[in-house]
Structures are given as structure tokens and as C-alpha cells.
C-alpha atoms as a PDB file:
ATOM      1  CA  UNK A   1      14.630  -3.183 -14.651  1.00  0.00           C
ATOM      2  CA  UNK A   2      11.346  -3.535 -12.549  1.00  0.00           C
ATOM      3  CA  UNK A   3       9.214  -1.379 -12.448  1.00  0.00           C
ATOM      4  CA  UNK A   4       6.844   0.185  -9.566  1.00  0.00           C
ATOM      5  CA  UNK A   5       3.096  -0.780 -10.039  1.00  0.00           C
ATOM      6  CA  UNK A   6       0.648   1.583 -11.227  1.00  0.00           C
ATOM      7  CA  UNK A   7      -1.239   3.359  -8.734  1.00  0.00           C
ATOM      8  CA  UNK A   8      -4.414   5.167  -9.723  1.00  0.00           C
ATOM      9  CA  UNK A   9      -4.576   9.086  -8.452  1.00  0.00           C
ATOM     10  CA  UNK A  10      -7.439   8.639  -5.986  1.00  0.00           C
ATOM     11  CA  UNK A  11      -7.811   9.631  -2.507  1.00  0.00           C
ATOM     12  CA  UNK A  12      -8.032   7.373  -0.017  1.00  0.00           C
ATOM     13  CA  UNK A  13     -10.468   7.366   2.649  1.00  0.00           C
ATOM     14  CA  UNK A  14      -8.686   9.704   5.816  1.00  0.00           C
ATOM     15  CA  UNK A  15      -8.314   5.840   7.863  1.00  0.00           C
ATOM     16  CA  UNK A  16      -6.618   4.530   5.110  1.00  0.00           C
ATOM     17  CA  UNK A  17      -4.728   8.085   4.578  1.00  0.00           C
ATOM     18  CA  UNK A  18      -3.607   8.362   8.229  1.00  0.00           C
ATOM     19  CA  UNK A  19      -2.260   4.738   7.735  1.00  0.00           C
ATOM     20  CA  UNK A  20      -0.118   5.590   4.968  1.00  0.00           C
ATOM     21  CA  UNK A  21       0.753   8.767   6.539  1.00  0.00           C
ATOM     22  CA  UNK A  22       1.968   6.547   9.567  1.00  0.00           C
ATOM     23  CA  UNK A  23       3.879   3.985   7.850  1.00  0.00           C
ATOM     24  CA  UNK A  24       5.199   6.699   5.337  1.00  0.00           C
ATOM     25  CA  UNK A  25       6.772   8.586   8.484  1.00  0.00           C
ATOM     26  CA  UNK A  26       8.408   4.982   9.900  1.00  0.00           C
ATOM     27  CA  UNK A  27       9.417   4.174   6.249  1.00  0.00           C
ATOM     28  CA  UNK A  28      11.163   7.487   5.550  1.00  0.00           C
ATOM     29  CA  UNK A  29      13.311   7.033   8.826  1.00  0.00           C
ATOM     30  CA  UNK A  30      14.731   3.615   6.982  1.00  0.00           C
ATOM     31  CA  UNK A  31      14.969   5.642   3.333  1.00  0.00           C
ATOM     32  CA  UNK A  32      17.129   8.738   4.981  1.00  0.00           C
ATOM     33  CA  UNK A  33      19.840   5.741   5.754  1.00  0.00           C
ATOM     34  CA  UNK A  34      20.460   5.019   2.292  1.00  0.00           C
ATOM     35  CA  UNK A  35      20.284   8.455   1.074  1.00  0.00           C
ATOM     36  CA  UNK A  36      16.770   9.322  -0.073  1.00  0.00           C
ATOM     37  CA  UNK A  37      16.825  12.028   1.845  1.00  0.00           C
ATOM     38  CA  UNK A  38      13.682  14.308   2.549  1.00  0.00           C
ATOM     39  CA  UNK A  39      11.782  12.982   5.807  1.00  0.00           C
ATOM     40  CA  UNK A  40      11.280  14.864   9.050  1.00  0.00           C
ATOM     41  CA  UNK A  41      14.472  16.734  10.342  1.00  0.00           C
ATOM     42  CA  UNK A  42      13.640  19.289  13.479  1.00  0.00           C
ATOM     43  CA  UNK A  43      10.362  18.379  13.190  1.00  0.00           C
ATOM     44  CA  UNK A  44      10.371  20.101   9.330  1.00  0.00           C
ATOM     45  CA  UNK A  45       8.894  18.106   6.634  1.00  0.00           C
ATOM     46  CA  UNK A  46       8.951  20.918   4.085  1.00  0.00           C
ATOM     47  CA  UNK A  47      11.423  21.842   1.092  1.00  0.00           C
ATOM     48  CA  UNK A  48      14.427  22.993   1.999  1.00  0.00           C
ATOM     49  CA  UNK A  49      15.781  26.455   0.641  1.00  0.00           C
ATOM     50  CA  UNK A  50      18.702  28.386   0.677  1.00  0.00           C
ATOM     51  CA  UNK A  51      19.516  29.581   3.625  1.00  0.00           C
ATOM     52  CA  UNK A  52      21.681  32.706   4.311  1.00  0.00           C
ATOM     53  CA  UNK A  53      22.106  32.196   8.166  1.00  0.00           C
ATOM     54  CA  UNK A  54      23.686  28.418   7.300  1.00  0.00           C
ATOM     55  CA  UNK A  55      26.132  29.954   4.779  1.00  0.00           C
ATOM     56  CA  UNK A  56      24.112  29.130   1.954  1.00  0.00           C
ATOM     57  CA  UNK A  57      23.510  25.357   2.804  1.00  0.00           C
ATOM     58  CA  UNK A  58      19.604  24.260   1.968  1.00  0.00           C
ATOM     59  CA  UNK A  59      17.932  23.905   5.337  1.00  0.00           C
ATOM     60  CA  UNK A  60      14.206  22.992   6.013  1.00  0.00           C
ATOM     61  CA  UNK A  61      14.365  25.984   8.641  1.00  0.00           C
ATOM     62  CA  UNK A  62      14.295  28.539   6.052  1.00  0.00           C
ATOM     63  CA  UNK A  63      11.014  28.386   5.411  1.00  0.00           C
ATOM     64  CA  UNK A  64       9.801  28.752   8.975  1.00  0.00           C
ATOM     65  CA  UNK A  65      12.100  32.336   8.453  1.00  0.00           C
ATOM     66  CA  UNK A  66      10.167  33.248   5.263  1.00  0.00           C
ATOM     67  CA  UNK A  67       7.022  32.425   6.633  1.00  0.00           C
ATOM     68  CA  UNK A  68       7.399  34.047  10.166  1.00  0.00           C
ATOM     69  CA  UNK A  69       8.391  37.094   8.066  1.00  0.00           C
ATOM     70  CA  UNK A  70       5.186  37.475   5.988  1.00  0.00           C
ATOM     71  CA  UNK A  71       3.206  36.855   9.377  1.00  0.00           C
ATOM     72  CA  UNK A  72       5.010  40.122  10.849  1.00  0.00           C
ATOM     73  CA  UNK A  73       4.632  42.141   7.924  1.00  0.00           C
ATOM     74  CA  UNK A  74       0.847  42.289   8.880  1.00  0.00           C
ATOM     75  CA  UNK A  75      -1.600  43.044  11.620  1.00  0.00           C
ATOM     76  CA  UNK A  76      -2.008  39.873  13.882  1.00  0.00           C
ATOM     77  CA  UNK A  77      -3.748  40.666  17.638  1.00  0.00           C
ATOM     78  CA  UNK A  78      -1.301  40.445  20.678  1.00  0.00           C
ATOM     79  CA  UNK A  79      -2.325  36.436  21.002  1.00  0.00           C
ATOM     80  CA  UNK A  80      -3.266  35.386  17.765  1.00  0.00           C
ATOM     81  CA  UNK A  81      -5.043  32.265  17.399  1.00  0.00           C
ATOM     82  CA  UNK A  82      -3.294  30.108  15.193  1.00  0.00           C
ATOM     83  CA  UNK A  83      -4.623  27.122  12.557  1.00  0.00           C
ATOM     84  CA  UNK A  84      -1.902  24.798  11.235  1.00  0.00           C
ATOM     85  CA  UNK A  85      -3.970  22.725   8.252  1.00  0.00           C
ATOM     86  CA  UNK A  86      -1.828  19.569   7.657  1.00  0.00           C
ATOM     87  CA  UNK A  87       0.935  20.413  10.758  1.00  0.00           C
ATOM     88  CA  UNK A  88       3.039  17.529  10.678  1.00  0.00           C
ATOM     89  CA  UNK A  89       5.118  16.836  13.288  1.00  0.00           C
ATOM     90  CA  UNK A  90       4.505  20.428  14.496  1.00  0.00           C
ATOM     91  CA  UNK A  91       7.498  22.363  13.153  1.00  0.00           C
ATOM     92  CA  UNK A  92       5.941  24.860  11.605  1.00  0.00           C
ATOM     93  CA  UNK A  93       3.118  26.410  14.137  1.00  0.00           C
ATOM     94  CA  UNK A  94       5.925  25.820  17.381  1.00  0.00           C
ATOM     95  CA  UNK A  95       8.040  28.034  15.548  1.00  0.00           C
ATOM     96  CA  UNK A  96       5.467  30.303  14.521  1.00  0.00           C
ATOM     97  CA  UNK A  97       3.888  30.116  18.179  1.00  0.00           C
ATOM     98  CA  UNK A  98       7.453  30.686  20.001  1.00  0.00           C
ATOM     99  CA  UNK A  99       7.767  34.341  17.683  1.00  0.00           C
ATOM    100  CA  UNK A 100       4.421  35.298  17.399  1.00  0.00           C
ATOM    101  CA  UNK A 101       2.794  34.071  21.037  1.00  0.00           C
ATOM    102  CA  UNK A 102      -0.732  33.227  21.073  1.00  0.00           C
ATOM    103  CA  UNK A 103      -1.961  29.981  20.622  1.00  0.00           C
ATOM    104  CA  UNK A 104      -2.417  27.182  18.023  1.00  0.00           C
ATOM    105  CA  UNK A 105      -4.253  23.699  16.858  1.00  0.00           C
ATOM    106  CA  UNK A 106      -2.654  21.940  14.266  1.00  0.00           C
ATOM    107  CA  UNK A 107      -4.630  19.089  12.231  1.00  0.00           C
ATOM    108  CA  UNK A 108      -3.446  15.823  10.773  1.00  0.00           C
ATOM    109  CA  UNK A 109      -4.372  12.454   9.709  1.00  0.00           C
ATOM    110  CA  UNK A 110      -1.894  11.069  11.760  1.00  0.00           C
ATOM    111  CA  UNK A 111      -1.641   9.749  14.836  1.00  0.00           C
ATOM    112  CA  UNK A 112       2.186   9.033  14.510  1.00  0.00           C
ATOM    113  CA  UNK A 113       2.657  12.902  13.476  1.00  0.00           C
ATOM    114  CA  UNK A 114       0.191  13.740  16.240  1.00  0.00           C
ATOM    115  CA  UNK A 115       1.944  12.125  18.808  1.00  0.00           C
ATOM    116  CA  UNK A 116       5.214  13.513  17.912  1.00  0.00           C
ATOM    117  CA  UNK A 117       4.337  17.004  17.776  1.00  0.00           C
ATOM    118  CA  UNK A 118       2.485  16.573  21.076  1.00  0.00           C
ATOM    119  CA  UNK A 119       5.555  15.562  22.164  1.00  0.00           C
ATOM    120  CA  UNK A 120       7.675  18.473  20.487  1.00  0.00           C
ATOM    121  CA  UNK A 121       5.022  21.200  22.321  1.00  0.00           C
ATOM    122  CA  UNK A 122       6.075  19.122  25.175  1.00  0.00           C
ATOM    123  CA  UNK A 123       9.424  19.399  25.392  1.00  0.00           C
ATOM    124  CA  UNK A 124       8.929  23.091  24.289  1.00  0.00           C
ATOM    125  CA  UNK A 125       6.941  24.037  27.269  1.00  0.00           C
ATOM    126  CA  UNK A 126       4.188  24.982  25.184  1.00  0.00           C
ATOM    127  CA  UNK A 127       1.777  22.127  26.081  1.00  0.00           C
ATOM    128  CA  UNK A 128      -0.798  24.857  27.358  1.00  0.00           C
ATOM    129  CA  UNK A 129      -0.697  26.788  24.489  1.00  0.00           C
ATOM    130  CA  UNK A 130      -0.582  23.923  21.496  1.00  0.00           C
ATOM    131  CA  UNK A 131      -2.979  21.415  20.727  1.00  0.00           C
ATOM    132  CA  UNK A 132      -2.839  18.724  17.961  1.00  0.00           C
ATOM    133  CA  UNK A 133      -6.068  17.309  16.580  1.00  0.00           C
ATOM    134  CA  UNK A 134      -6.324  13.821  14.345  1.00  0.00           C
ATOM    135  CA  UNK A 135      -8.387  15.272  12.071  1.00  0.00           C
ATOM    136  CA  UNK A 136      -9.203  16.726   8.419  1.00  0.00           C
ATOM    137  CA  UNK A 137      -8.751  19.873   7.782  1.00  0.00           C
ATOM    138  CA  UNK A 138     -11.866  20.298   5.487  1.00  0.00           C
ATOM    139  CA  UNK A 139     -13.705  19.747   9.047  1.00  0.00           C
ATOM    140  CA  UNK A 140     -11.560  22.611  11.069  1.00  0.00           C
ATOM    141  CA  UNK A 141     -12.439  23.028  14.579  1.00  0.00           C
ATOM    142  CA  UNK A 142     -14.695  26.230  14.745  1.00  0.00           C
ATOM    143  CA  UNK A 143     -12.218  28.827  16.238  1.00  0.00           C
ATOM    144  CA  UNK A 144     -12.053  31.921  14.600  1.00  0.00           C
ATOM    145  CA  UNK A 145      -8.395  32.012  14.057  1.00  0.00           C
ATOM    146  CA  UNK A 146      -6.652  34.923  12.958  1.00  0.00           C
ATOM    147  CA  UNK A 147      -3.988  32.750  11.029  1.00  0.00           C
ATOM    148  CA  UNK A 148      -3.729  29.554   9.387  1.00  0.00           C
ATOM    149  CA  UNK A 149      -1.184  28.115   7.689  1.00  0.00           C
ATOM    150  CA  UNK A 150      -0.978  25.136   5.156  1.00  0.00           C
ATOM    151  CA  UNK A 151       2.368  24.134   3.930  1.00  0.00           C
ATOM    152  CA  UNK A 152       2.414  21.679   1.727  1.00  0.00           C
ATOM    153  CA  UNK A 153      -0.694  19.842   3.003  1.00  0.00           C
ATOM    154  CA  UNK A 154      -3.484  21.397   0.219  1.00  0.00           C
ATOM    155  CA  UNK A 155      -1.376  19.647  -2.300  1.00  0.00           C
ATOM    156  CA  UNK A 156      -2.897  16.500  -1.132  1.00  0.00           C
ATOM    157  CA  UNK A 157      -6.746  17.659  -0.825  1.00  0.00           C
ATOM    158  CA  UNK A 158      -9.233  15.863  -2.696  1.00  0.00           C
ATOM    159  CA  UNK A 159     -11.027  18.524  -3.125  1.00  0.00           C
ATOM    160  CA  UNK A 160      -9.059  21.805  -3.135  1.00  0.00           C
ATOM    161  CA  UNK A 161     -12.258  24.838  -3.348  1.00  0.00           C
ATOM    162  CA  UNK A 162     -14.374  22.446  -0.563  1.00  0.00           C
ATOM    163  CA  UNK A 163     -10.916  22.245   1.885  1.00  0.00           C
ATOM    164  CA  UNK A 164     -10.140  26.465   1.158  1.00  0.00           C
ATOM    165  CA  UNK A 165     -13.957  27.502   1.896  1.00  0.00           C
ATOM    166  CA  UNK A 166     -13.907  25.071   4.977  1.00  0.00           C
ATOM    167  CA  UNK A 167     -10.676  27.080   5.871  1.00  0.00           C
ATOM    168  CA  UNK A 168     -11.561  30.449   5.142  1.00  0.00           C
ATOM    169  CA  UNK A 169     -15.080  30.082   7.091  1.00  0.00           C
ATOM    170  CA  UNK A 170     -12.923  29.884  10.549  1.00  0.00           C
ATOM    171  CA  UNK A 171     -10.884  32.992   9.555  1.00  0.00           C
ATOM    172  CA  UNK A 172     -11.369  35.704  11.718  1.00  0.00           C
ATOM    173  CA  UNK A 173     -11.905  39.477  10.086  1.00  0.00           C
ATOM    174  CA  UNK A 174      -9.043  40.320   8.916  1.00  0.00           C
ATOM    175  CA  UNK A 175      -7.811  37.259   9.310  1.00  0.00           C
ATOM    176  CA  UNK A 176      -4.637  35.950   6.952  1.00  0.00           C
ATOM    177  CA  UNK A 177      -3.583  32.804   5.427  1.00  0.00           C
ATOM    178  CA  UNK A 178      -0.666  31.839   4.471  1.00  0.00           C
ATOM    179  CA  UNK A 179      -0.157  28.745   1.506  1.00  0.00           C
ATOM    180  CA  UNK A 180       3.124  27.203   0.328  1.00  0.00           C
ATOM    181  CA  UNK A 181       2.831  24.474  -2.050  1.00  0.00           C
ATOM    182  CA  UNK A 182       4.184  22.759  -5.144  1.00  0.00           C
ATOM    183  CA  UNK A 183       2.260  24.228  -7.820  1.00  0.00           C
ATOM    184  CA  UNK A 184       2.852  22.801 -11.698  1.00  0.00           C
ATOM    185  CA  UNK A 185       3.517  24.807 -14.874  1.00  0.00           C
ATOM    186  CA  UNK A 186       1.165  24.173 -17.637  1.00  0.00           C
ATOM    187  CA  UNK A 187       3.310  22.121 -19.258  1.00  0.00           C
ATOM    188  CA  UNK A 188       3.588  19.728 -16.802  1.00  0.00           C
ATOM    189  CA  UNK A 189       0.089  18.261 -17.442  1.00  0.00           C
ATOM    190  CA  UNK A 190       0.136  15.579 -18.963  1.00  0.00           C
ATOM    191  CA  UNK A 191       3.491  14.270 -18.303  1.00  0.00           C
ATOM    192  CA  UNK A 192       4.795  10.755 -16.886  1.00  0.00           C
ATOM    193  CA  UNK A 193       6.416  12.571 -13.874  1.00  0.00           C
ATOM    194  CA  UNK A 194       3.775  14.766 -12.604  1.00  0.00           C
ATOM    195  CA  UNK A 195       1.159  11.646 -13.203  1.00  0.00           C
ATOM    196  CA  UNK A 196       3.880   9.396 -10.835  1.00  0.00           C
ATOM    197  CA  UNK A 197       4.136  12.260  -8.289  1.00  0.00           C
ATOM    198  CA  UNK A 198       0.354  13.021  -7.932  1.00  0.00           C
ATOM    199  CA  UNK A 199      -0.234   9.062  -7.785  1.00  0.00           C
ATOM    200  CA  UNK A 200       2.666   8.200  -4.926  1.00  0.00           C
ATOM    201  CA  UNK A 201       1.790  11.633  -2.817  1.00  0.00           C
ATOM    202  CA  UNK A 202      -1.772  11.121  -3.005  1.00  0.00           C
ATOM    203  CA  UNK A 203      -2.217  14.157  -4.950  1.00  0.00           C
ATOM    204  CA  UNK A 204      -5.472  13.608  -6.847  1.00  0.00           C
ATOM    205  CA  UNK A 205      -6.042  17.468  -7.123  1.00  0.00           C
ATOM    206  CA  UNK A 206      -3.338  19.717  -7.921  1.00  0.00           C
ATOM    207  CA  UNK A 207      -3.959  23.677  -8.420  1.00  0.00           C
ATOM    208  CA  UNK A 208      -1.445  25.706  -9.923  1.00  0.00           C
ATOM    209  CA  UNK A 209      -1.117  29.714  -8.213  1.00  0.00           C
ATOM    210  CA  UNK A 210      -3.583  31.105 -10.483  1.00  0.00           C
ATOM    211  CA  UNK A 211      -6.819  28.712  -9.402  1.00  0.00           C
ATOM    212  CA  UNK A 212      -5.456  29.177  -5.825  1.00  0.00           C
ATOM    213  CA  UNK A 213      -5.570  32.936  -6.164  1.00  0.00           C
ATOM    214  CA  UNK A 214      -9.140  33.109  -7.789  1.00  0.00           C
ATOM    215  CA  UNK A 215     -10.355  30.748  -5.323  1.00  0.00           C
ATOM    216  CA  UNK A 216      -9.114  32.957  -2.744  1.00  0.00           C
ATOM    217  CA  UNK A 217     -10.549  36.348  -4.538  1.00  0.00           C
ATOM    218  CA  UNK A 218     -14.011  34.897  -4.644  1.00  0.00           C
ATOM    219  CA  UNK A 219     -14.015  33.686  -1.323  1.00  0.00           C
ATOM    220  CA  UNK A 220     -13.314  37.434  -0.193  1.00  0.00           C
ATOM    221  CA  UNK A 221      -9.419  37.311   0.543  1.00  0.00           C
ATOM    222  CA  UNK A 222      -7.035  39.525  -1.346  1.00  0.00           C
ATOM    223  CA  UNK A 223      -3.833  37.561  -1.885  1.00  0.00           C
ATOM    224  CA  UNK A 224       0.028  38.132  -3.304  1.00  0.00           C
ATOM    225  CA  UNK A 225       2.113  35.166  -4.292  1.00  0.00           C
ATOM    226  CA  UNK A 226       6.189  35.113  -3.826  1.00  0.00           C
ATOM    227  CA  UNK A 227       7.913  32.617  -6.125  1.00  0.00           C
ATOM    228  CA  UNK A 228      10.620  30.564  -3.807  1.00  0.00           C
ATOM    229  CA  UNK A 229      11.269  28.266  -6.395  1.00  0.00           C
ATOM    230  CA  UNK A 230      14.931  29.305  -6.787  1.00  0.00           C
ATOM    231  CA  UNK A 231      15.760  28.982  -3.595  1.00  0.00           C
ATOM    232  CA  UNK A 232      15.369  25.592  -3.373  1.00  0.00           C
ATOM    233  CA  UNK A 233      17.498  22.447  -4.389  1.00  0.00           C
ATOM    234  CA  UNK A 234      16.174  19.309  -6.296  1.00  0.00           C
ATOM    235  CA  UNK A 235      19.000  16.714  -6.823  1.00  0.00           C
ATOM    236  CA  UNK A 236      20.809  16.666  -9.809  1.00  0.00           C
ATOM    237  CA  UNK A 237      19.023  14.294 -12.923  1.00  0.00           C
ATOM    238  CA  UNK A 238      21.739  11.426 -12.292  1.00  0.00           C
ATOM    239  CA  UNK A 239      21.037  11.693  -8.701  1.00  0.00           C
ATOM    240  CA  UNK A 240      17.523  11.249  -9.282  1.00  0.00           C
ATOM    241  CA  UNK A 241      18.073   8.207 -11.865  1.00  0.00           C
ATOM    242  CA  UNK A 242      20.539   6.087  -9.248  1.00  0.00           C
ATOM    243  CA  UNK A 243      17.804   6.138  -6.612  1.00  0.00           C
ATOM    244  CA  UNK A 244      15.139   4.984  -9.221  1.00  0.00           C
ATOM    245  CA  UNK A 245      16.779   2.594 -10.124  1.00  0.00           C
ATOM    246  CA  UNK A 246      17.364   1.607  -6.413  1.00  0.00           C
ATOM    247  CA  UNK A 247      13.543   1.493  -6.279  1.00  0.00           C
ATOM    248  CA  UNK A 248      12.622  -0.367  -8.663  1.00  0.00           C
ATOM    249  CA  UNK A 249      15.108  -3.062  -7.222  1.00  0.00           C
ATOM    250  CA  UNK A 250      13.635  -3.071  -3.619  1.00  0.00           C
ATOM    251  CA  UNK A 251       9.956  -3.438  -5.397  1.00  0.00           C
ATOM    252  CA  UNK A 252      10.748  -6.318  -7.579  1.00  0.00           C
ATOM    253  CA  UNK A 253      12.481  -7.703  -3.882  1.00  0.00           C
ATOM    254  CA  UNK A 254       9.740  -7.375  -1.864  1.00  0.00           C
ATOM    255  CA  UNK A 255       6.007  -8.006  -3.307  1.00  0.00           C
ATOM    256  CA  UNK A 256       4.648  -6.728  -0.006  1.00  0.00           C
ATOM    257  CA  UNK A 257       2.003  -4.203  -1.176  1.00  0.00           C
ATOM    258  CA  UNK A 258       2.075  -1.631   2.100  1.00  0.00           C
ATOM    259  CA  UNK A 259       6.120  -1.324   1.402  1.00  0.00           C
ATOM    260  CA  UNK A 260       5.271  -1.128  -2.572  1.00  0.00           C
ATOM    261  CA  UNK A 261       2.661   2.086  -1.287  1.00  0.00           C
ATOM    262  CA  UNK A 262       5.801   3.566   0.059  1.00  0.00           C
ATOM    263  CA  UNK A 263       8.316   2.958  -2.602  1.00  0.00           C
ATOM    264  CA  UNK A 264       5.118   4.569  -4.559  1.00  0.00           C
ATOM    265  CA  UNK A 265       5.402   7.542  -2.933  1.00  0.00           C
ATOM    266  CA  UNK A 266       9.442   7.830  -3.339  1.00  0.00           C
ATOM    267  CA  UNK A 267       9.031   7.171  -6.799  1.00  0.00           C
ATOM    268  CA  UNK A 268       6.304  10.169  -6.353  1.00  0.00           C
ATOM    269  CA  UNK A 269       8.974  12.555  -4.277  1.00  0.00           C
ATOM    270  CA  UNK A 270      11.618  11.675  -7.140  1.00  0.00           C
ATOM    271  CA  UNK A 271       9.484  12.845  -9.953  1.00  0.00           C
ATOM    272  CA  UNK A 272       8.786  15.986  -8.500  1.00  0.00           C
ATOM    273  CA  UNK A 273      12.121  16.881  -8.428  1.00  0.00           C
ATOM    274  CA  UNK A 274      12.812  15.780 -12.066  1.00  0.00           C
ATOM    275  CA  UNK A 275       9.715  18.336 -12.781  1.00  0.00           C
ATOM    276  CA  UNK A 276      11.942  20.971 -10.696  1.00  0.00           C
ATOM    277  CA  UNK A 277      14.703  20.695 -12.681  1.00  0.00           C
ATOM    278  CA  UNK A 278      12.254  20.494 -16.071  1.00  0.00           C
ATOM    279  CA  UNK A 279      10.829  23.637 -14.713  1.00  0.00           C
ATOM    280  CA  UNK A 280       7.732  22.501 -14.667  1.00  0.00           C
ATOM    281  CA  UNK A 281       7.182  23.191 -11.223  1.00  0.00           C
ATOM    282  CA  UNK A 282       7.065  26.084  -9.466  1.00  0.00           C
ATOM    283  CA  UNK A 283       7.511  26.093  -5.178  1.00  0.00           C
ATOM    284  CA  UNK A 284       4.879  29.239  -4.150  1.00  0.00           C
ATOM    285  CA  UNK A 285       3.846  30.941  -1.197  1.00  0.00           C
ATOM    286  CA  UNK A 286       0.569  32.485  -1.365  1.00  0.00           C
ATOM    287  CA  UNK A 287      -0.399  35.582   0.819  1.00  0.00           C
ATOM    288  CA  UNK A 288      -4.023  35.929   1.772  1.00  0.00           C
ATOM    289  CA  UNK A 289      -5.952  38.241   4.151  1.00  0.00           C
ATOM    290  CA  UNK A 290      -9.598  38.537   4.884  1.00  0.00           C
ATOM    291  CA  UNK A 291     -11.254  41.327   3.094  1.00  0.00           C
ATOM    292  CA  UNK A 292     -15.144  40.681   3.110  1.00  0.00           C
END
């Protein structure tokens, strides 16, 4: 069986990441056609959980719920000001904008996400209120914002302390933060399958709940963490094997290197949920707010 080339876990420069980030979003259209799964659905590009208002089905939506629902368990100002670090196609903050009011920027590398959520505030009516930057999120705009989200986006930082202190300088007093991420056990290190997922996801750096919540104490925000790791549904191990195996076929049938990047990164998205079902990964929302 062929195998996917070896990609080393470094971070490409944010041109080159946009550009994957691009073709990764046109590729994943194609993948969801043969079953990969995962992609953008309702603008969403997050795990999906269990969700009790679709009978118990998985939906990416559940996590907007979960999230909205720490955000009104604090203080926020009658029009918060809202950060979305790594937004996507924009699911997240227009969700969080159409129950909370206020405003929001989100920030990504690219232009293809940009454009879509752009689109999304569009169609929303919220075109006045939401703006979408092409731009790194370890160079926020100044704001103060008295929220900012990053789901699933520090994952991928090169640098996680320099991309949480460039972060936590725009917070406003008091301001919160909310994190969800994939964060790995200590026995994943080490492993084949965390090694392919941090190579195909471009995940040079990956902190586990424990750095994240030190980093956060010394940079003056008290935080709480809420495990939502068994809510959510990896395939099952065969599942996982077939589409391998399906990947390593398309690779050895087309030597093109951008569509190798890609099958990569699937290889990547397929590990991580064999380290799921290992559990050696854990699916975490952290819980910050502004103290000093």
C-alpha cells in the first residue's frame, strides 16, 4: 500500500498558510463526496458534539450552544466588542453576534474563508456590525475587545505564549476569552498518530490544558476548563482504516504535490480521531477572564 510522504511539522510562512488554507477549503468540498466527512457545514468547521436539540445526532451547532452559554454566564457590556482569532467561514462570531449583539472582527489567513464569511454577515444583515480581516492573529487589530474567541485555531500557532500575550494585550478589563481546542494526553507524545496529525494540520506547537491554563494565570486571567470530549464522535477504528487506505491510493495516483499537501492533512484529521478513540486526546474548552 502507498504511503503519504513525510511532511516535517513546521509552519509555513502565513502566504503559503493562507494558500493551503484555500485549497484545503476547495479540497474538502471534493473529500465530503466520498465520505471524509468534516469540512464546512453552516459555516461550522468545528467538532461536532452531541446534541440534545437534534435528538442526540452530532451536530457542529452544538458548540456554538456551549459556547454562547459560557459567554452569558458572565458580565459582557450591552454591545460587546467581539474578537474571533482564526474565524473561519464566520460561524462562530455570527452566531455569537446574533445572541449577544455588539460587534465583531474575525481574523484568518484566508481569503477564501474571508470571502465567505463576508458573504455569510451578508446575507445575515449584519454587514455593519461584522468585519473579516486576512490577517494573523498574533498581530490583532488594537480594539479592546471584551471577548475573543479561538476555536480550534491556537492549535495551529507556531508559537502558542507569543499568539495568547498578543491576544490577551487587546482584552479589555474584565475582558473574557474563551478557547476550545484539541489538547493531547501525555501519552500521546511521541506517537505515529499525533506526529501525522500535527504534520498534515500544520500543528507545529501543540499545548495540552495545563500549559494553556498557566499561560493564562501568568498573563493575569483566571481560567476554568470543561472537558467536552465525550460529547463528541470520532469514527469507529475500521472507519478510520478504509479511508486510509483510500488515501494512500489517491497519493500513489496523483504525484501532484499541492493535492499530496491535502491528502497530508486528511491523513492528519484521521489520526486525530484514532488518538480520540486511544484516549489520547482530550476536546477542551478553556474559560478565561481578565483579572489584572
Amino acid at each position: 500500500m502507498a504511503k503519504l510522504p513525510n511532511h516535517p511539522i513546521t509552519q509555513l510562512p502565513d502566504s503559503e498558510r493562507g494558500l493551503y488554507y484555500d485549497r484545503l477549503s476547495a479540497w474538502t468540498r471534493l473529500a465530503n463526496l466520498v465520505g471524509y466527512g468534516g469540512g464546512h457545514r453552516d459555516r461550522l468547521v468545528h467538532r461536532a458534539l452531541v446534541d440534545p436539540r437534534a435528538g442526540g445526532r452530532a451536530t457542529p451547532a452544538r458548540l456554538n450552544d456551549i459556547v454562547a452559554e459560557r459567554v452569558a454566564a458572565g458580565t459582557l457590556p450591552e454591545a460587546p466588542r467581539l474578537l474571533d482569532a482564526g474565524c473561519g467561514f464566520g460561524g462562530v462570531m455570527l452566531d455569537l453576534v446574533g445572541r449577544i449583539g455588539g460587534t465583531a472582527i474575525g481574523l484568518t489567513l484566508s481569503a477564501v474563508q474571508a470571502d465567505g464569511a463576508r458573504k455569510a454577515a451578508a446575507h445575515a444583515g449584519l454587514s455593519a456590525r461584522v468585519s473579516v480581516l486576512v490577517r494573523d492573529y498574533d498581530d490583532p487589530p488594537t480594539g479592546p475587545f471584551d471577548l475573543i474567541v479561538a476555536i480550534e485555531s491556537l492549535a495551529h500557532s507556531g508559537d502558542p505564549q507569543r499568539s495568547l500575550e498578543a491576544l490577551t494585550s487587546r482584552l479589555a478589563p474584565g475582558g473574557r476569552m474563551v478557547i476550545v481546542d484539541d489538547m493531547p494526553e501525555p501519552g500521546a507524545e511521541g506517537t505515529d498518530d499525533l506526529a501525522r496529525f500535527k504534520a498534515g494540520w500544520q500543528c507545529p506547537v501543540l499545548w495540552n490544558q495545563r500549559r494553556y491554563h498557566d499561560a493564562l494565570a501568568r498573563l493575569g486571567l483566571a481560567s476554568d476548563v470543561e472537558d467536552l470530549t465525550i460529547e463528541y464522535r470520532p469514527r469507529e477504528m475500521a472507519a478510520i482504516e478504509r479511508l486510509e487506505w483510500w488515501n494512500s491510493v489517491a497519493c500513489a495516483l496523483v504525484p501532484v504535490e499541492a493535492f499530496r499537501a491535502m491528502l497530508a492533512s486528511y491523513s492528519g484529521g484521521l489520526s486525530l480521531e484514532r488518538l480520540y478513540r486511544r484516549g489520547l486526546m482530550r476536546y477542551v474548552l478553556i474559560a478565561a477572564k481578565k483579572v489584572s
